[in-house]
PDB file of N, CA and C in Angstrom:
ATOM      1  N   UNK A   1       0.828  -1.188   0.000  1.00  0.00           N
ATOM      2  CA  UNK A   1       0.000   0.000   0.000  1.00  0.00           C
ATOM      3  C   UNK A   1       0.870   1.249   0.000  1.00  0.00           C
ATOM      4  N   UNK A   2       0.363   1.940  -0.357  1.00  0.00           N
ATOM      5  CA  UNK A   2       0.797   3.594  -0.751  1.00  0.00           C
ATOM      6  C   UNK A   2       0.428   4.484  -0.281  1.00  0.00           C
ATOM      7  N   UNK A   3       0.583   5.697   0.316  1.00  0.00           N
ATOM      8  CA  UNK A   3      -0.541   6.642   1.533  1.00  0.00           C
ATOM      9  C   UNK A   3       0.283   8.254   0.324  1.00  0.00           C
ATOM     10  N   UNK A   4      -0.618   8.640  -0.158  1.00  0.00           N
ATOM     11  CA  UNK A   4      -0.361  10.336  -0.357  1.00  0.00           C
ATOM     12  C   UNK A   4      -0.832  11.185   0.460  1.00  0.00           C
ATOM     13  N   UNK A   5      -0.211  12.303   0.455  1.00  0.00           N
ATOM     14  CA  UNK A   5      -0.613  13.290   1.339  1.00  0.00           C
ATOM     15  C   UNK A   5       0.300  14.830   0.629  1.00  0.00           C
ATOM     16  N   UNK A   6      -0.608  15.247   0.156  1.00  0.00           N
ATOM     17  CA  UNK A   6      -0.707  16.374  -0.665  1.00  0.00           C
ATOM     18  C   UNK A   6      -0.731  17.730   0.529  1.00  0.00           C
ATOM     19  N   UNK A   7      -0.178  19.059   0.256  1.00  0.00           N
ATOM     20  CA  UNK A   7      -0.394  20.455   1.027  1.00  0.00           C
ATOM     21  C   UNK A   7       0.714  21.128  -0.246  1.00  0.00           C
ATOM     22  N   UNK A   8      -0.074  22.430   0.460  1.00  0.00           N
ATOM     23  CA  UNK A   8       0.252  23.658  -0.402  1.00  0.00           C
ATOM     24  C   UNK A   8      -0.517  24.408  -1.163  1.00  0.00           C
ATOM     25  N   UNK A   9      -2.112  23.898  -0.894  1.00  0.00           N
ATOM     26  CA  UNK A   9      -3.095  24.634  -1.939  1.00  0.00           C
ATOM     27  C   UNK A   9      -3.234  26.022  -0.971  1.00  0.00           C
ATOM     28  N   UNK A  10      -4.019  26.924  -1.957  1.00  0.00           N
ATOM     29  CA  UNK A  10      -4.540  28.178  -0.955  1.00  0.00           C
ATOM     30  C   UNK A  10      -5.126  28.967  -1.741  1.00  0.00           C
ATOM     31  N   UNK A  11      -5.266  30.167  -1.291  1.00  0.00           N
ATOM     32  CA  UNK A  11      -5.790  31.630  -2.358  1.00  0.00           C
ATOM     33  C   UNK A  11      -5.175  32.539  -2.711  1.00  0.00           C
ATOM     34  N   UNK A  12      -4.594  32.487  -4.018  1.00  0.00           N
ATOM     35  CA  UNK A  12      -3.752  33.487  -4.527  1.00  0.00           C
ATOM     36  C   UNK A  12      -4.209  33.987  -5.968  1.00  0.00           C
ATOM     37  N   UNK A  13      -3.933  35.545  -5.891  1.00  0.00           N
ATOM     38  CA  UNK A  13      -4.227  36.563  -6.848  1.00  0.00           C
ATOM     39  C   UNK A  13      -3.732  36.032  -8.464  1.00  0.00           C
ATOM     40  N   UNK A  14      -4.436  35.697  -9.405  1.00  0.00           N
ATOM     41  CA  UNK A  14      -4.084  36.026 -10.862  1.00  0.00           C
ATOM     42  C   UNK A  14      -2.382  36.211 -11.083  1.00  0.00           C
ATOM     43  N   UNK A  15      -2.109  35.446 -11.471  1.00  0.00           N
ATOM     44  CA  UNK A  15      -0.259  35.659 -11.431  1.00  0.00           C
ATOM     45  C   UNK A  15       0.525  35.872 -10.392  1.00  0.00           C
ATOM     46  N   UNK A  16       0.379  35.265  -9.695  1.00  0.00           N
ATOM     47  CA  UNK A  16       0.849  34.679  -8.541  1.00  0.00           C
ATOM     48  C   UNK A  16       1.043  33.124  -8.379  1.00  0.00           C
ATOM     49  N   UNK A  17       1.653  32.468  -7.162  1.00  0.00           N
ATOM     50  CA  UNK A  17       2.703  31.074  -7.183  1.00  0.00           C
ATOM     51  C   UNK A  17       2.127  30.566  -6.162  1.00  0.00           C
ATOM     52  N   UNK A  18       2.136  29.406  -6.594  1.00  0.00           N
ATOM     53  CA  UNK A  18       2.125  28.312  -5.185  1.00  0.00           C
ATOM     54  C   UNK A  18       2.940  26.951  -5.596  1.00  0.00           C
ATOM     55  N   UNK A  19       3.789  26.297  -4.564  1.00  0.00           N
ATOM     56  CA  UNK A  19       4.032  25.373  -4.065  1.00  0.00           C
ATOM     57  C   UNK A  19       3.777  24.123  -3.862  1.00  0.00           C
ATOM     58  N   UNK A  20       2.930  23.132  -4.619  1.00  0.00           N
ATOM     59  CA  UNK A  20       2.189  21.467  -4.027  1.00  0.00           C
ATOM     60  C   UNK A  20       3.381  21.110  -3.552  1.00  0.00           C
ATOM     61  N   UNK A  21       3.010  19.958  -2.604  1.00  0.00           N
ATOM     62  CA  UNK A  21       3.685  19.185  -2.780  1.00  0.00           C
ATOM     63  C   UNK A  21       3.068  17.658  -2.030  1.00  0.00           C
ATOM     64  N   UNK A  22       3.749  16.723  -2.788  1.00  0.00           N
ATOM     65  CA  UNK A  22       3.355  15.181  -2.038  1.00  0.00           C
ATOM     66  C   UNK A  22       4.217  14.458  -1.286  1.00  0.00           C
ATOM     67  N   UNK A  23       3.587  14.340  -0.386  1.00  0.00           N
ATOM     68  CA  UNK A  23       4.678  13.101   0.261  1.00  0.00           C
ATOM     69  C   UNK A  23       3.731  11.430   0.185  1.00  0.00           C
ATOM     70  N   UNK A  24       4.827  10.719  -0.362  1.00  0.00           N
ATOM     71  CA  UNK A  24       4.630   9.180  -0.627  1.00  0.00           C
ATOM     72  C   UNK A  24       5.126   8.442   1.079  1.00  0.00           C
ATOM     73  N   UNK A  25       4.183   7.814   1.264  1.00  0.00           N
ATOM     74  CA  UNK A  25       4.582   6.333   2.447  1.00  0.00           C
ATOM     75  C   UNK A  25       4.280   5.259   1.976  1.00  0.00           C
ATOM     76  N   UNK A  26       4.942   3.968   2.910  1.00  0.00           N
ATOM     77  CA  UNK A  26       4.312   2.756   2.645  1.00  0.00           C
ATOM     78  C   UNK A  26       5.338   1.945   1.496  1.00  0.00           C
ATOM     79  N   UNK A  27       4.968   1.276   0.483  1.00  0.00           N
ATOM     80  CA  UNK A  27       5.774   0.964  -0.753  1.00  0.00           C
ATOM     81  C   UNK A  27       6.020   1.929  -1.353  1.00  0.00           C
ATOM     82  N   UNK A  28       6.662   2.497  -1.145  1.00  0.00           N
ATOM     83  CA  UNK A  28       7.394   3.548  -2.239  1.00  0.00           C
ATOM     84  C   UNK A  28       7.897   3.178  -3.318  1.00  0.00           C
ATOM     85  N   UNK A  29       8.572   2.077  -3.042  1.00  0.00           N
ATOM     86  CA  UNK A  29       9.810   1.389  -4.040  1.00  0.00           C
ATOM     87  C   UNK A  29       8.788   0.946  -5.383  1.00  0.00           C
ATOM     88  N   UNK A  30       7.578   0.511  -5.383  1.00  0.00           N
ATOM     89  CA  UNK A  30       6.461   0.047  -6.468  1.00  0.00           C
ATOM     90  C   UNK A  30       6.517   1.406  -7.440  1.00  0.00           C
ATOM     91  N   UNK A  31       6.209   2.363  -6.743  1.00  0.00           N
ATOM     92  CA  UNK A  31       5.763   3.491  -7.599  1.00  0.00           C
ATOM     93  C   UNK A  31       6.759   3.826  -9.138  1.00  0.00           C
ATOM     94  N   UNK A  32       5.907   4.031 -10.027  1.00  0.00           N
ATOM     95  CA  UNK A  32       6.623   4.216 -11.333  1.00  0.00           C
ATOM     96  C   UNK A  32       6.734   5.987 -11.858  1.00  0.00           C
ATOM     97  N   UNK A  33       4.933   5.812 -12.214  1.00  0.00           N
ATOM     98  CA  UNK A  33       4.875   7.544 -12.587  1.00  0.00           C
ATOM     99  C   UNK A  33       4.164   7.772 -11.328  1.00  0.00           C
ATOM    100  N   UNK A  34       4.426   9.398 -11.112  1.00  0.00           N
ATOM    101  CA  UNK A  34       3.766  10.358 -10.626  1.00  0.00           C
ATOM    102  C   UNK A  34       3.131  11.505 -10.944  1.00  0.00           C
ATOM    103  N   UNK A  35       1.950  11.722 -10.846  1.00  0.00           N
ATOM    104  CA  UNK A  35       1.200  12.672 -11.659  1.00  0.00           C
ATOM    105  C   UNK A  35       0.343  13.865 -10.627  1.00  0.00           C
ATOM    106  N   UNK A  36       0.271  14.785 -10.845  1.00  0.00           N
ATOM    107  CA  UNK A  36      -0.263  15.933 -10.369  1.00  0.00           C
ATOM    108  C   UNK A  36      -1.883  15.889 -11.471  1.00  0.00           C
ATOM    109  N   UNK A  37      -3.066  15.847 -10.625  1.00  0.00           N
ATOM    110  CA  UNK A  37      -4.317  15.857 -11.556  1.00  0.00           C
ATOM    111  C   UNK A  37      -4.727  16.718 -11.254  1.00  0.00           C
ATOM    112  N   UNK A  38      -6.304  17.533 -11.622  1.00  0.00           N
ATOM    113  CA  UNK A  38      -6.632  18.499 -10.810  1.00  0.00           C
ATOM    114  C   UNK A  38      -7.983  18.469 -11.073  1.00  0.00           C
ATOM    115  N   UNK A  39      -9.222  18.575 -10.621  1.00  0.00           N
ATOM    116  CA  UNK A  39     -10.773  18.807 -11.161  1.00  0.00           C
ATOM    117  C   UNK A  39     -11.553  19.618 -10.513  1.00  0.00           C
ATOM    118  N   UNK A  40     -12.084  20.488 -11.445  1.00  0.00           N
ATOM    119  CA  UNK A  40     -13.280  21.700 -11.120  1.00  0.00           C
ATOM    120  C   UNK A  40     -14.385  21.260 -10.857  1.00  0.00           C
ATOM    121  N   UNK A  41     -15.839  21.618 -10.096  1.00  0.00           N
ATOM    122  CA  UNK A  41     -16.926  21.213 -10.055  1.00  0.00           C
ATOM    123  C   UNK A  41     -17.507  21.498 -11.411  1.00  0.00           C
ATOM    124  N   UNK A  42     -18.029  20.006 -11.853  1.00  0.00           N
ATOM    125  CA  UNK A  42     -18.987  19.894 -12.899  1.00  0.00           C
ATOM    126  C   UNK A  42     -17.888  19.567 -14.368  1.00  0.00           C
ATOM    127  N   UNK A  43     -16.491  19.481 -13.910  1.00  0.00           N
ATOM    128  CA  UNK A  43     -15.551  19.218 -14.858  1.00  0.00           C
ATOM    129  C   UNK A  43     -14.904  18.263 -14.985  1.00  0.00           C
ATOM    130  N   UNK A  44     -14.475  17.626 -16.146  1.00  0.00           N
ATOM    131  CA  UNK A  44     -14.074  16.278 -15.756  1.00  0.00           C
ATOM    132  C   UNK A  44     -12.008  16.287 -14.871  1.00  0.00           C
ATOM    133  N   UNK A  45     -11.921  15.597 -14.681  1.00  0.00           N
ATOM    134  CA  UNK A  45     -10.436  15.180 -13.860  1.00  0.00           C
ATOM    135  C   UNK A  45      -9.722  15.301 -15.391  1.00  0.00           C
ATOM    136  N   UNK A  46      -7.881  16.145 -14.996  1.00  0.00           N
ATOM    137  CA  UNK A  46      -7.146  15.757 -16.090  1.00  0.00           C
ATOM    138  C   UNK A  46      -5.886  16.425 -15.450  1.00  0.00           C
ATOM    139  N   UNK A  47      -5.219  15.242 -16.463  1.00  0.00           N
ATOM    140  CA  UNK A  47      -3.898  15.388 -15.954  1.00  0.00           C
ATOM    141  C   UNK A  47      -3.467  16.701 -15.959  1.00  0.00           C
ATOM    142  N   UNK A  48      -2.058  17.368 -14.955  1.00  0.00           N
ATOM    143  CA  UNK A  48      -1.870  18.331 -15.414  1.00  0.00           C
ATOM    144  C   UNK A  48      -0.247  18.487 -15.548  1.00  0.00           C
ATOM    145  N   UNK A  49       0.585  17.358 -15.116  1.00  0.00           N
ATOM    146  CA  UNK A  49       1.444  17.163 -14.842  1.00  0.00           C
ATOM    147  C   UNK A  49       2.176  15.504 -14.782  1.00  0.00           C
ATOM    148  N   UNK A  50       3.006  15.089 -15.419  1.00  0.00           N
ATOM    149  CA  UNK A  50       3.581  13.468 -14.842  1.00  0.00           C
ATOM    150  C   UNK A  50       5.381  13.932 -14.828  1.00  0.00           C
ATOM    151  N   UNK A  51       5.645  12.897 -13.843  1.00  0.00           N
ATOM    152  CA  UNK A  51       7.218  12.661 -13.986  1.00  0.00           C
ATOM    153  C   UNK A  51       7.162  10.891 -14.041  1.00  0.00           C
ATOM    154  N   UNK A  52       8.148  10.429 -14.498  1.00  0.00           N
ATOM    155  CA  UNK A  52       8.938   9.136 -14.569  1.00  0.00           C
ATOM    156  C   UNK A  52       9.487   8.870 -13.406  1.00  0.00           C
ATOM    157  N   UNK A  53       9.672   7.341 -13.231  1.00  0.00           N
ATOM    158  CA  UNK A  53      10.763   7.085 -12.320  1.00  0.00           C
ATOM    159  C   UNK A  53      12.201   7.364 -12.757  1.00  0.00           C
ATOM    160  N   UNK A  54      12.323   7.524 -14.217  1.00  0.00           N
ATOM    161  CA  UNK A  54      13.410   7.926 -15.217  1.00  0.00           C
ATOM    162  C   UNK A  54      13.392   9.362 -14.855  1.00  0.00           C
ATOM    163  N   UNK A  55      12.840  10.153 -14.396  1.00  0.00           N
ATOM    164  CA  UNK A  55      12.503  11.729 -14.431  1.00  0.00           C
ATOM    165  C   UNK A  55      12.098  12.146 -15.676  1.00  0.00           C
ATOM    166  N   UNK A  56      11.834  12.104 -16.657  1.00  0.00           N
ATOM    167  CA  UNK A  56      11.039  12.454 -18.213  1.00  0.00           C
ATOM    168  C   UNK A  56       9.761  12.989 -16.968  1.00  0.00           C
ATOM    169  N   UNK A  57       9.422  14.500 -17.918  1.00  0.00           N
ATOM    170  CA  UNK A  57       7.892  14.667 -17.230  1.00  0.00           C
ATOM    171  C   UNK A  57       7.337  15.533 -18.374  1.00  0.00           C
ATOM    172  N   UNK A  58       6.363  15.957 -18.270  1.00  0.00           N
ATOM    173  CA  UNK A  58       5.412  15.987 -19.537  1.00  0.00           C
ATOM    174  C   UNK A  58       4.272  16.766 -18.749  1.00  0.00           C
ATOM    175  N   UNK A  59       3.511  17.572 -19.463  1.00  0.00           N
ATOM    176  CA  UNK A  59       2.779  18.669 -18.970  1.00  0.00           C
ATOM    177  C   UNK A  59       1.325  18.918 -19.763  1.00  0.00           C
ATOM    178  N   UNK A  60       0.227  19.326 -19.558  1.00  0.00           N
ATOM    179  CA  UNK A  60      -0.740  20.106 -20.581  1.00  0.00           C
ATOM    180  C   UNK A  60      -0.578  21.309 -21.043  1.00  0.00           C
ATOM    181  N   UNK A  61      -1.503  21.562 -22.085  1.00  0.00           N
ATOM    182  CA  UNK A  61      -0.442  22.273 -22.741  1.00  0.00           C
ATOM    183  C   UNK A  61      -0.750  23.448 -22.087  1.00  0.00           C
ATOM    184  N   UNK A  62      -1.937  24.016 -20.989  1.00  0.00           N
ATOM    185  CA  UNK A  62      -2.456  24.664 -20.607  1.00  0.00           C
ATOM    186  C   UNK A  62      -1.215  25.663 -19.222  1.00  0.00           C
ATOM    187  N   UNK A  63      -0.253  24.081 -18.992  1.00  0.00           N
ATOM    188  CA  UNK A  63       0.688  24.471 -17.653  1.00  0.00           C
ATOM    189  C   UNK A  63       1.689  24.484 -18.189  1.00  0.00           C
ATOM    190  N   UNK A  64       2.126  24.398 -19.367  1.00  0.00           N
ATOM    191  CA  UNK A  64       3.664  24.518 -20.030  1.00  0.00           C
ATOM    192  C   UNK A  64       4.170  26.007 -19.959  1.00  0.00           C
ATOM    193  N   UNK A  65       5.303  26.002 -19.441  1.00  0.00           N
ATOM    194  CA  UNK A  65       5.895  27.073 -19.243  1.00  0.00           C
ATOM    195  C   UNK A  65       5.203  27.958 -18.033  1.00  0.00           C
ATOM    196  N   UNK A  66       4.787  27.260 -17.306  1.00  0.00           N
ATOM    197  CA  UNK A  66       4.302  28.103 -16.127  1.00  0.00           C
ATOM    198  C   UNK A  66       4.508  27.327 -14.563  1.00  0.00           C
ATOM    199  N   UNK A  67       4.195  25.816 -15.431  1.00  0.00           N
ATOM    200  CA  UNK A  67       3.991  24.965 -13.778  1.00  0.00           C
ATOM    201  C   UNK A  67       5.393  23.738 -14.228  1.00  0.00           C
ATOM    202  N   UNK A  68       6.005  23.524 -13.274  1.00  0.00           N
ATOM    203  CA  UNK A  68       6.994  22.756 -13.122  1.00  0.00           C
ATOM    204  C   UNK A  68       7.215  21.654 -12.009  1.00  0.00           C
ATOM    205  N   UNK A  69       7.175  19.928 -12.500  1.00  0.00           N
ATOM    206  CA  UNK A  69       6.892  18.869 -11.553  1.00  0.00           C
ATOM    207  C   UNK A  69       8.534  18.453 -11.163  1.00  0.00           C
ATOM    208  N   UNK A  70       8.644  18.008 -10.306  1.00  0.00           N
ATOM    209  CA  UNK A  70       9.861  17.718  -9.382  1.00  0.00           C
ATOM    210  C   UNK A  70       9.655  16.493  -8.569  1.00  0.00           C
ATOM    211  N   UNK A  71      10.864  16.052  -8.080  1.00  0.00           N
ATOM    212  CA  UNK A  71      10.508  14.819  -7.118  1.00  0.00           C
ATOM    213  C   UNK A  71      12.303  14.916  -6.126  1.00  0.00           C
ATOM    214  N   UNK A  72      12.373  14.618  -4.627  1.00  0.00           N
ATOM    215  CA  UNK A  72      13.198  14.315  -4.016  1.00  0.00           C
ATOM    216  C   UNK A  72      12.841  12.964  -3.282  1.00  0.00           C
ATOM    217  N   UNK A  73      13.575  12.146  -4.434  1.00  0.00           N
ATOM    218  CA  UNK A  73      13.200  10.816  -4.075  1.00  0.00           C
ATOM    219  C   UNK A  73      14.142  10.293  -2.572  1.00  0.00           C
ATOM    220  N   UNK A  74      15.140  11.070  -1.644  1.00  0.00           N
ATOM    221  CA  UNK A  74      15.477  10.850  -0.717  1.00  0.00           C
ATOM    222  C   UNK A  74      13.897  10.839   0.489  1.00  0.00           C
ATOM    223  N   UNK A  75      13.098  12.188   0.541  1.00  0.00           N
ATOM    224  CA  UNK A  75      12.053  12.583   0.878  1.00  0.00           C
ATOM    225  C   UNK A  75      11.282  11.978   0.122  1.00  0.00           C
ATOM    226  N   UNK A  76      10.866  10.933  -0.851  1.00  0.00           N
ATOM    227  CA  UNK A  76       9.558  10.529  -1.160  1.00  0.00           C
ATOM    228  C   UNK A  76       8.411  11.383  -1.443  1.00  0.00           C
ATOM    229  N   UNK A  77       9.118  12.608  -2.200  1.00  0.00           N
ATOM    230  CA  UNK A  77       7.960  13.915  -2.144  1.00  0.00           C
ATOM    231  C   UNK A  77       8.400  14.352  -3.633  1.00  0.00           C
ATOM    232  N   UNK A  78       7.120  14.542  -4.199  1.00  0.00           N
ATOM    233  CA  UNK A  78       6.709  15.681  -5.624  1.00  0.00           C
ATOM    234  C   UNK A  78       6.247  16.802  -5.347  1.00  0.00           C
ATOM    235  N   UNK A  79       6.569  17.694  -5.924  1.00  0.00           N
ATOM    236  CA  UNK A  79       6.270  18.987  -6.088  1.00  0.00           C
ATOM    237  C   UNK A  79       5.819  19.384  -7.602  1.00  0.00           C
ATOM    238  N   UNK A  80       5.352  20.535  -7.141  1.00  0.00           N
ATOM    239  CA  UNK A  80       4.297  21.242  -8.715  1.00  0.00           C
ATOM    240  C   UNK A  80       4.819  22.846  -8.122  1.00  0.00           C
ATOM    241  N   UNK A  81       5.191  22.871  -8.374  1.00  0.00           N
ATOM    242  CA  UNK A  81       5.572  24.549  -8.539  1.00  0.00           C
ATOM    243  C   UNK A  81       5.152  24.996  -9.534  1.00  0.00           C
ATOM    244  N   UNK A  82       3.957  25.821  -8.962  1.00  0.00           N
ATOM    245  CA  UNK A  82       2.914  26.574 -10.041  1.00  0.00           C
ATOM    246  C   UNK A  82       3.159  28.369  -9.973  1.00  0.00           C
ATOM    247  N   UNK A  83       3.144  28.630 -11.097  1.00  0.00           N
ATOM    248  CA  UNK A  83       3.597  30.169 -11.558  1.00  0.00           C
ATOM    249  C   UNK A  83       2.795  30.627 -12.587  1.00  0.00           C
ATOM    250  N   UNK A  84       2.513  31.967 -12.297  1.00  0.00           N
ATOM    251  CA  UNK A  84       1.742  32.762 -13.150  1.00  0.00           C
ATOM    252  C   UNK A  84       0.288  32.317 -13.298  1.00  0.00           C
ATOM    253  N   UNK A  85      -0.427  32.115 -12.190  1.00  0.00           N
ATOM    254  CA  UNK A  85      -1.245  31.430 -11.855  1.00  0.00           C
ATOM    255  C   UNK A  85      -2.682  32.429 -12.472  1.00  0.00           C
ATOM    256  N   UNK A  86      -3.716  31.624 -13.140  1.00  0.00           N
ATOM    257  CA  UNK A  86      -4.831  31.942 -13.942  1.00  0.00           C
ATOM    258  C   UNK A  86      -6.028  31.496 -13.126  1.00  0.00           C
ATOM    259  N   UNK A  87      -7.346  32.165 -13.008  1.00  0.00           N
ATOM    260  CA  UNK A  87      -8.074  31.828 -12.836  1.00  0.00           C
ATOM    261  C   UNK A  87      -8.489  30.103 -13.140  1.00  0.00           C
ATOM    262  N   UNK A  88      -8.281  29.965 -14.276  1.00  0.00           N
ATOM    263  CA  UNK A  88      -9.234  29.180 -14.750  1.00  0.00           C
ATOM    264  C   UNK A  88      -8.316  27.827 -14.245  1.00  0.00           C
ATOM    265  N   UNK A  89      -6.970  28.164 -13.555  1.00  0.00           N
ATOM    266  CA  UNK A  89      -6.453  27.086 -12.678  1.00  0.00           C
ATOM    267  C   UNK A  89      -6.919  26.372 -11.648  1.00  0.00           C
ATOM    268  N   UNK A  90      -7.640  27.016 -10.680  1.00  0.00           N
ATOM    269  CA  UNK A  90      -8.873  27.003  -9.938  1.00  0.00           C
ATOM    270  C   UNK A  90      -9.437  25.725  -9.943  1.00  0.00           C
ATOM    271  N   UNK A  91      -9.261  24.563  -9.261  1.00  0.00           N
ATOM    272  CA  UNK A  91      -9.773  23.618  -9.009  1.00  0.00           C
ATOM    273  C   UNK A  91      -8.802  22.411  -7.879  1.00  0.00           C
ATOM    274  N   UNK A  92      -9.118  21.661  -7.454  1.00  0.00           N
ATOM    275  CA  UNK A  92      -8.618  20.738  -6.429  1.00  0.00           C
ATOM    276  C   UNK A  92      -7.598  19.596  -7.087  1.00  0.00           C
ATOM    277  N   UNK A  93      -6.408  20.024  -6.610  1.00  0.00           N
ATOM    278  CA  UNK A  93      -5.549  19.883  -7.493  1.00  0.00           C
ATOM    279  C   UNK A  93      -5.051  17.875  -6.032  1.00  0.00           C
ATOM    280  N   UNK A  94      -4.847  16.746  -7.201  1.00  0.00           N
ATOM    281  CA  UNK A  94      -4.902  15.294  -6.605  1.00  0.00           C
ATOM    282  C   UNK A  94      -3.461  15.118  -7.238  1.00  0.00           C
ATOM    283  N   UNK A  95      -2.880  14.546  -6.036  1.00  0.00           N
ATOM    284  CA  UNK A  95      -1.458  13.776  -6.122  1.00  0.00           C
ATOM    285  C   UNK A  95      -1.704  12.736  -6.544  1.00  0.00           C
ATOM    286  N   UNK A  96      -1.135  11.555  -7.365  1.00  0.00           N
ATOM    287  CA  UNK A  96      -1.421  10.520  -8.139  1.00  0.00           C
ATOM    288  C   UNK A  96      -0.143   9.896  -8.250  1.00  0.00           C
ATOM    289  N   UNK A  97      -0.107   8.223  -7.915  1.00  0.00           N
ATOM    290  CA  UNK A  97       0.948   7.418  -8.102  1.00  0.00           C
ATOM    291  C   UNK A  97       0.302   6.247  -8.456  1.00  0.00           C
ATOM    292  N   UNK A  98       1.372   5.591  -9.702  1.00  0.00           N
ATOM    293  CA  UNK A  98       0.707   4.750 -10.248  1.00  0.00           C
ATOM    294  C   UNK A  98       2.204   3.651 -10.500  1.00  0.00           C
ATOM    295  N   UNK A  99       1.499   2.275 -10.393  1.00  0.00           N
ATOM    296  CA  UNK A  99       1.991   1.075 -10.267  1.00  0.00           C
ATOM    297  C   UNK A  99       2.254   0.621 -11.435  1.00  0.00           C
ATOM    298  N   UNK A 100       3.190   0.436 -12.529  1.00  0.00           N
ATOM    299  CA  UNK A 100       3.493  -0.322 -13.788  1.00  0.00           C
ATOM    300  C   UNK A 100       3.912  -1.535 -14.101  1.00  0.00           C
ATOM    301  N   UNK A 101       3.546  -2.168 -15.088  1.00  0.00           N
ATOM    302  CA  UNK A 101       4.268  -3.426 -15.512  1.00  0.00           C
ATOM    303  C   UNK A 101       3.813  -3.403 -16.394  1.00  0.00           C
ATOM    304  N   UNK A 102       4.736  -3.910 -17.745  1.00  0.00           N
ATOM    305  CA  UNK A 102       3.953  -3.768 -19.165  1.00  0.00           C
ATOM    306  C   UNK A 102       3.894  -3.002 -19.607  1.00  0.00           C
ATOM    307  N   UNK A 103       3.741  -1.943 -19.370  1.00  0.00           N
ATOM    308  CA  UNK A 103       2.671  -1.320 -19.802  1.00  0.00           C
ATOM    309  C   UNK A 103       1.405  -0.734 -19.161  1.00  0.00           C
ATOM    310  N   UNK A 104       0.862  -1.504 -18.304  1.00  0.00           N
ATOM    311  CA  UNK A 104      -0.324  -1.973 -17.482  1.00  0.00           C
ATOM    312  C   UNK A 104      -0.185  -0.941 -16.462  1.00  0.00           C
ATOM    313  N   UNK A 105      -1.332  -0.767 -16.185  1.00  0.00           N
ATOM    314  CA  UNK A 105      -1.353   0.061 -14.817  1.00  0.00           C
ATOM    315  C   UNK A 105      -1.910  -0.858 -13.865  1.00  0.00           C
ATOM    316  N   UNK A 106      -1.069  -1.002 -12.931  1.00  0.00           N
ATOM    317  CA  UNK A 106      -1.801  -2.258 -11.833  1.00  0.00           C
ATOM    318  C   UNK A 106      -2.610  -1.392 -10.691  1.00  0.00           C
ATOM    319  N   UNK A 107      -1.865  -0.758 -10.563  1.00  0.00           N
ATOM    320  CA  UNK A 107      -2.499  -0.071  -8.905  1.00  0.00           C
ATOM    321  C   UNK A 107      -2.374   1.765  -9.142  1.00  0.00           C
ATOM    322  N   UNK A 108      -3.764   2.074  -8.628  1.00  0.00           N
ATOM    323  CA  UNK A 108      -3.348   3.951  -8.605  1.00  0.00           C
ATOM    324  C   UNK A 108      -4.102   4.097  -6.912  1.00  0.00           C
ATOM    325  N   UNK A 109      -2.599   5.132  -6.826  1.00  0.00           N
ATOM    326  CA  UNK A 109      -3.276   5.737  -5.413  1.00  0.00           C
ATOM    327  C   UNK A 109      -3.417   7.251  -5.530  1.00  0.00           C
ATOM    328  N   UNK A 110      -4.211   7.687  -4.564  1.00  0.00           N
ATOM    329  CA  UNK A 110      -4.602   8.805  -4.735  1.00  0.00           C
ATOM    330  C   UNK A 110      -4.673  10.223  -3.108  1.00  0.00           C
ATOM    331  N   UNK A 111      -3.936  10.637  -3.499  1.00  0.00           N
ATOM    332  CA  UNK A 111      -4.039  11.824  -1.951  1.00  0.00           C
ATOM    333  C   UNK A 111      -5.611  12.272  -2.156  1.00  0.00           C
ATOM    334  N   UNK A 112      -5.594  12.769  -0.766  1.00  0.00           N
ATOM    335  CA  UNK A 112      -6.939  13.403  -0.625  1.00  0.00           C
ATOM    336  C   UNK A 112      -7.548  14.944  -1.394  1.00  0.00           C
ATOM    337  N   UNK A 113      -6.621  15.623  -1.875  1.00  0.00           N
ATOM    338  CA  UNK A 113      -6.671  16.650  -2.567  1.00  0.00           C
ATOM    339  C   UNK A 113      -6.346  18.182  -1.770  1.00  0.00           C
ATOM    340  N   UNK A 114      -6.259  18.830  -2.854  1.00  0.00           N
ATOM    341  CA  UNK A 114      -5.666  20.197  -1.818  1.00  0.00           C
ATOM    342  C   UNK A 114      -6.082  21.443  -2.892  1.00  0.00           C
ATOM    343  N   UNK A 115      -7.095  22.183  -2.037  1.00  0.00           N
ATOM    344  CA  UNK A 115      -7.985  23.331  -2.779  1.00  0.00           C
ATOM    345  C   UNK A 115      -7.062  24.396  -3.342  1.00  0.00           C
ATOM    346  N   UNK A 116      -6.781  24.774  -4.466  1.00  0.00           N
ATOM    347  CA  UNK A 116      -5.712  25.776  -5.125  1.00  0.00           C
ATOM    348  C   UNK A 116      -7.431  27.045  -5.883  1.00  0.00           C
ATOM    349  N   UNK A 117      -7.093  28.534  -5.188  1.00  0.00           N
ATOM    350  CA  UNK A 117      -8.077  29.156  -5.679  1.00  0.00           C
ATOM    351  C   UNK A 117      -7.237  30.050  -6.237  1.00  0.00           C
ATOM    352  N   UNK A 118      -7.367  30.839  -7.182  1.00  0.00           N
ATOM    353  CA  UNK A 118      -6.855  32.138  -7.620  1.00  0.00           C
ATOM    354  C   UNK A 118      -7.741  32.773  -8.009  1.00  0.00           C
ATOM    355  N   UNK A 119      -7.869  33.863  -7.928  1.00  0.00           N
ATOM    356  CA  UNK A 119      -8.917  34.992  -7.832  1.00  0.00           C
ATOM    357  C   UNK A 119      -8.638  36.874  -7.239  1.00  0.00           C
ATOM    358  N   UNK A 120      -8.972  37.616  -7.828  1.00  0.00           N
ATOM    359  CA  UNK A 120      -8.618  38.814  -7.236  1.00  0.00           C
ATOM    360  C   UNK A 120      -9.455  39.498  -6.312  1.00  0.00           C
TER     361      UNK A 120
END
């Protein structure tokens, strides 16, 4: 088993920064990718962020050049360092680790989520 635990959401002004970050317990050593998701009420869930256990990470195209994913795999923790922050960012942003083989996704765990508002 896998335990996330996500902090760093809050309320910040239109171009302005915040901080996620996750901390992983439990099997750590399983985990492959790590992904930052995020969903609005009445919107569907989507990625917004992945890293590799290779470190390769990959973005939407919505957070490119603004939000940047990280990992200190001594600490068992990802980060999303988010910049230049938009309204329409605004939604409950989910830590995500996922189990591979194949190809296959065997196992996804999921933090409890952490409210990110921007607004003036």
């Amino acid at each position: 088993q896998v335990q996330l635990v996500e902090s760093g959401g809050g309320l910040v002004q239109p171009g302005g920064s915040l901080r996620l970050s996750c901390a992983a317990s439990g099997r750590t050593f399983t985990i492959d990718i790590m992904n930052w998701y995020r969903q609005a009420p009445g919107k569907q869930r989507e990625v917004v962020a992945t890293i590799t256990s290779g470190g390769s990470t990959n973005y939407t195209d919505s957070a490119k050049g603004r939000f940047t994913i990280s990992r200190d795999n001594a600490k068992n923790t990802v980060y999303l360092q988010m910049n230049s922050l938009k309204p329409e960012d605004t939604a409950v942003y989910y830590c995500n680790a996922a189990v591979v083989l194949r190809g296959m996704t065997l196992m996804n765990y999921w933090g409890q989520g952490t409210q990110v508002t921007v607004s003036s």
